[in-house]
C-alpha atoms as a PDB file:
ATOM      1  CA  UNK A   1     105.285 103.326 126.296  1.00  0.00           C
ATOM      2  CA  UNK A   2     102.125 105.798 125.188  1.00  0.00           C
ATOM      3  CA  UNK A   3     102.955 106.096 121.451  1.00  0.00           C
ATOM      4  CA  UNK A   4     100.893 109.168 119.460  1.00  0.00           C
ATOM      5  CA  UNK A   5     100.296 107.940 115.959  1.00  0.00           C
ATOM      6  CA  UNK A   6      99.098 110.805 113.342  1.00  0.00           C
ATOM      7  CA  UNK A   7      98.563 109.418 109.731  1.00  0.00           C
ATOM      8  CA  UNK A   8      97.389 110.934 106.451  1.00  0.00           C
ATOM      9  CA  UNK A   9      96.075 108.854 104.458  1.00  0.00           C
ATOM     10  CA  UNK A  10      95.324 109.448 100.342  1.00  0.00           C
ATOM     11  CA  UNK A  11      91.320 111.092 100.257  1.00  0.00           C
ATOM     12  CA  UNK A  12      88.714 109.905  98.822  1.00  0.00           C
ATOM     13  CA  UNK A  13      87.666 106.932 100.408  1.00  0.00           C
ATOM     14  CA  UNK A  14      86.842 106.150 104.080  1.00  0.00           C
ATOM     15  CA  UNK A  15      86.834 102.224 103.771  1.00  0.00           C
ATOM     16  CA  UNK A  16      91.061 102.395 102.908  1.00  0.00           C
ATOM     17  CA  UNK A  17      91.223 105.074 106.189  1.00  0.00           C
ATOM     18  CA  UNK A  18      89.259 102.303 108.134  1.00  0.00           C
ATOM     19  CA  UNK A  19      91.432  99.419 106.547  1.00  0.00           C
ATOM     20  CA  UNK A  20      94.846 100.960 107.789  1.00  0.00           C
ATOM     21  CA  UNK A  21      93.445 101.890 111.061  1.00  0.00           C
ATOM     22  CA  UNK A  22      92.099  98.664 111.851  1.00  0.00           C
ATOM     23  CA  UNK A  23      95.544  96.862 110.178  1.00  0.00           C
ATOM     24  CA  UNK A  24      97.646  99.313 112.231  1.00  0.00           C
ATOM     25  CA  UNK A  25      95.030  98.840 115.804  1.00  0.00           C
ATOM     26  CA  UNK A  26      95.303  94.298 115.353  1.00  0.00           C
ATOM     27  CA  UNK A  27      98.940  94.711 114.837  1.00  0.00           C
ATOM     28  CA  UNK A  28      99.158  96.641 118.582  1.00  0.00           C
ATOM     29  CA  UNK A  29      96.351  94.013 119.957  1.00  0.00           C
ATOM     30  CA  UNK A  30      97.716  91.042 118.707  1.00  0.00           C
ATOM     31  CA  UNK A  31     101.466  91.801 120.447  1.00  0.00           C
ATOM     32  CA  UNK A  32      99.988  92.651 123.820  1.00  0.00           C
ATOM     33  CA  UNK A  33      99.369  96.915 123.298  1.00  0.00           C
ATOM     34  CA  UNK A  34      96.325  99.067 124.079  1.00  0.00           C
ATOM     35  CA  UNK A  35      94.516 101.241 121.963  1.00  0.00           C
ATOM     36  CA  UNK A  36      93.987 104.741 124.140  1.00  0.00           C
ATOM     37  CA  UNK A  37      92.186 106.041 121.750  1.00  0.00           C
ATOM     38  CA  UNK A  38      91.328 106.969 117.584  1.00  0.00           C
ATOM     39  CA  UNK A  39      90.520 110.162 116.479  1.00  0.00           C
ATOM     40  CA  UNK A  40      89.121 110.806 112.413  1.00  0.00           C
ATOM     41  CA  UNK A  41      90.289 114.516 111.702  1.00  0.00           C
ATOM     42  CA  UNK A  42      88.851 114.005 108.301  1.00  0.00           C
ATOM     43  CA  UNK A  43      90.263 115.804 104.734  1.00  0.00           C
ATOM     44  CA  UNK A  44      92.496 118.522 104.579  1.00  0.00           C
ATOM     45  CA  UNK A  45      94.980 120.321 102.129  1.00  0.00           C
ATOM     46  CA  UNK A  46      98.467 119.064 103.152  1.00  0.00           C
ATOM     47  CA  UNK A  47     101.305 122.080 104.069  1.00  0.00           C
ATOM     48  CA  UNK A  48     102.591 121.551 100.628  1.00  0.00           C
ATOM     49  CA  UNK A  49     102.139 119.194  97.714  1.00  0.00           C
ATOM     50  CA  UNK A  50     103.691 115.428  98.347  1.00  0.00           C
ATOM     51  CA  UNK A  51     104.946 113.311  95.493  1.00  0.00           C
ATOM     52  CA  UNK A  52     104.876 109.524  97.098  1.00  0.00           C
ATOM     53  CA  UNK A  53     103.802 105.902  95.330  1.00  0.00           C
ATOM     54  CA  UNK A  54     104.202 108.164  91.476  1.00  0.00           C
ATOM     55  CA  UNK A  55     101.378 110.636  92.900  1.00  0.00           C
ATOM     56  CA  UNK A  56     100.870 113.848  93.877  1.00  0.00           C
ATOM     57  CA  UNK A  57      99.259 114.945  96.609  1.00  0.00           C
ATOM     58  CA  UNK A  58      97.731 117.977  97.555  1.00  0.00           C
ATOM     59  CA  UNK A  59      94.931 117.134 100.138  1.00  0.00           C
ATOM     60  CA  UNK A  60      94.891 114.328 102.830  1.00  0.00           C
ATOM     61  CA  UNK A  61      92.760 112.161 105.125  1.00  0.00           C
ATOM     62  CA  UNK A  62      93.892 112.627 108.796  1.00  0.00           C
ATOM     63  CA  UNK A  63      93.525 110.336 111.837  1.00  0.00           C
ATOM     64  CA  UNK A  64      95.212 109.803 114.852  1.00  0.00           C
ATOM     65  CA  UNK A  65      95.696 107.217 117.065  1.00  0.00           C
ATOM     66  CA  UNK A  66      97.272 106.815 120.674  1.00  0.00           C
ATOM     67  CA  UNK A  67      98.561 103.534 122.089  1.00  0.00           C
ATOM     68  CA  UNK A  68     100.260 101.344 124.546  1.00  0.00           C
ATOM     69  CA  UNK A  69     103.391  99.129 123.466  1.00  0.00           C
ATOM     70  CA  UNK A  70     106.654  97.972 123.596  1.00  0.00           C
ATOM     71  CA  UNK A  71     109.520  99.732 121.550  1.00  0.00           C
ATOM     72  CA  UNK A  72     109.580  96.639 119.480  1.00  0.00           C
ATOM     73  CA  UNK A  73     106.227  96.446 118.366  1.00  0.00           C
ATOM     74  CA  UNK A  74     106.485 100.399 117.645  1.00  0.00           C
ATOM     75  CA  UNK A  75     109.113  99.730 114.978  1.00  0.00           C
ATOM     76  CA  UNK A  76     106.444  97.019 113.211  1.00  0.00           C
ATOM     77  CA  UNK A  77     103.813  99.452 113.317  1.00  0.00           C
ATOM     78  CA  UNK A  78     106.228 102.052 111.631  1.00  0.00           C
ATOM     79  CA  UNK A  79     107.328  99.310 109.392  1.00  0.00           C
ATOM     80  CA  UNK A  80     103.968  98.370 108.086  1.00  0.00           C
ATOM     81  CA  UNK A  81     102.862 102.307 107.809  1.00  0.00           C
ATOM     82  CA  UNK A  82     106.175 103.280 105.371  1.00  0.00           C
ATOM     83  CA  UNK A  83     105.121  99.515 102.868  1.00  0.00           C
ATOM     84  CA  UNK A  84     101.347 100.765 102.243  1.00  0.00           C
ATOM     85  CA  UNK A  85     101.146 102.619  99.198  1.00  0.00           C
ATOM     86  CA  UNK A  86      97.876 104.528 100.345  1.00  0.00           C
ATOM     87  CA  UNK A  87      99.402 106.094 103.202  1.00  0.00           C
ATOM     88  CA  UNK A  88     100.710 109.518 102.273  1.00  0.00           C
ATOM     89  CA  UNK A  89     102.926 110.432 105.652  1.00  0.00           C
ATOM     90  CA  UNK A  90     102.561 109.478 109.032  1.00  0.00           C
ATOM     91  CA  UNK A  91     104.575 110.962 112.515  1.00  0.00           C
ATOM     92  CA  UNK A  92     104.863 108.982 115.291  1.00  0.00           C
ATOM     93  CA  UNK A  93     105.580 110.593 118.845  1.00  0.00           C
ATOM     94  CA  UNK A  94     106.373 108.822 122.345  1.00  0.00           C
ATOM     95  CA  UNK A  95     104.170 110.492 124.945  1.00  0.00           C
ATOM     96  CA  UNK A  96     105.180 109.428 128.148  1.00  0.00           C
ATOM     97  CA  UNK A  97     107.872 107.511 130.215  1.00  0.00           C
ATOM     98  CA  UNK A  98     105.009 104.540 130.369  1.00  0.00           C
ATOM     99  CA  UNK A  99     103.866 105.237 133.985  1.00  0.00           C
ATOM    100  CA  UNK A 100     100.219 105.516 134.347  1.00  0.00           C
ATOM    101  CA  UNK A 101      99.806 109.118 136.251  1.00  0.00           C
ATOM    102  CA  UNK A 102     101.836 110.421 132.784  1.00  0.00           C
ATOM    103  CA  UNK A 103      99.735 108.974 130.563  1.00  0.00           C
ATOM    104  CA  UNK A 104      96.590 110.051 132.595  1.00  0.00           C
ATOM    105  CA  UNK A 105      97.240 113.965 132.040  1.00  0.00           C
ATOM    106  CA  UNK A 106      97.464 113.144 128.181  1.00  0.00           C
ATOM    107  CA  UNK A 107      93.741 111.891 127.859  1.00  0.00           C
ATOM    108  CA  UNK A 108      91.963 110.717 124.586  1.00  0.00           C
ATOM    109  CA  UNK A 109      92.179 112.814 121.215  1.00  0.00           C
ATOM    110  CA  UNK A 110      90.104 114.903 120.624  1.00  0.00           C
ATOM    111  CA  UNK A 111      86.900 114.018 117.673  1.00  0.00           C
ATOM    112  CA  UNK A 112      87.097 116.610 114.841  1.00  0.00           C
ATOM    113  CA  UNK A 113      83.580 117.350 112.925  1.00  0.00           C
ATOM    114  CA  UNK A 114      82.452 118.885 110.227  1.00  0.00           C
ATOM    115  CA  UNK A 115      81.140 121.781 112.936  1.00  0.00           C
ATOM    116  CA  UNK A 116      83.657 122.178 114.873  1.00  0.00           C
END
């Protein structure tokens, strides 16, 4: 199935944005998914203040990331997300019933600069 992954991750620093992408992008590899595709959406002020991990948080570093996998490696991926403390929230949403002319119309995510 085409999973939609969109993560916030505490600001600050890029390195621990990198860290959980790349933990959360092996875990998908190394059970047989795809990565479609990873977007960096950068820093922004969150809806409304989150208290997680004995912080509060008022602004957040967004990414998102679309991939292939079974239901079963979906739940790990979840799993591993809700044990890091420097993940703030993350939403996961299935795309697609799996079959390929589905996930075609979906295409990458779009990049999000500092101009646009």
């Amino acid at each position: 199935m085409l999973y939609e992954l969109i993560a916030i991750v505490r600001p600050g620093n890029l390195t621990e944005v990198k860290e959980i992408a790349q933990t959360v992008g092996s875990l998908v590899l190394r059970n047989g998914g795809v990565i479609r595709g990873l977007s960096n959406w950068g820093v922004f002020s969150l809806p409304k203040p989150v208290s997680i991990h004995q912080m509060k948080h008022t602004h957040g570093h967004y990414f998102v990331m679309r991939y292939d996998s079974s239901a079963a490696v979906h739940h790990d991926v979840r799993s591993t997300l809700r044990l890091e403390p420097r993940m703030i929230r993350a939403a996961h949403v299935k795309l697609g019933d799996g079959k390929l002319e589905t996930v075609s119309r979906f295409g990458p995510p779009r990049w999000r600069t500092q101009g646009s």
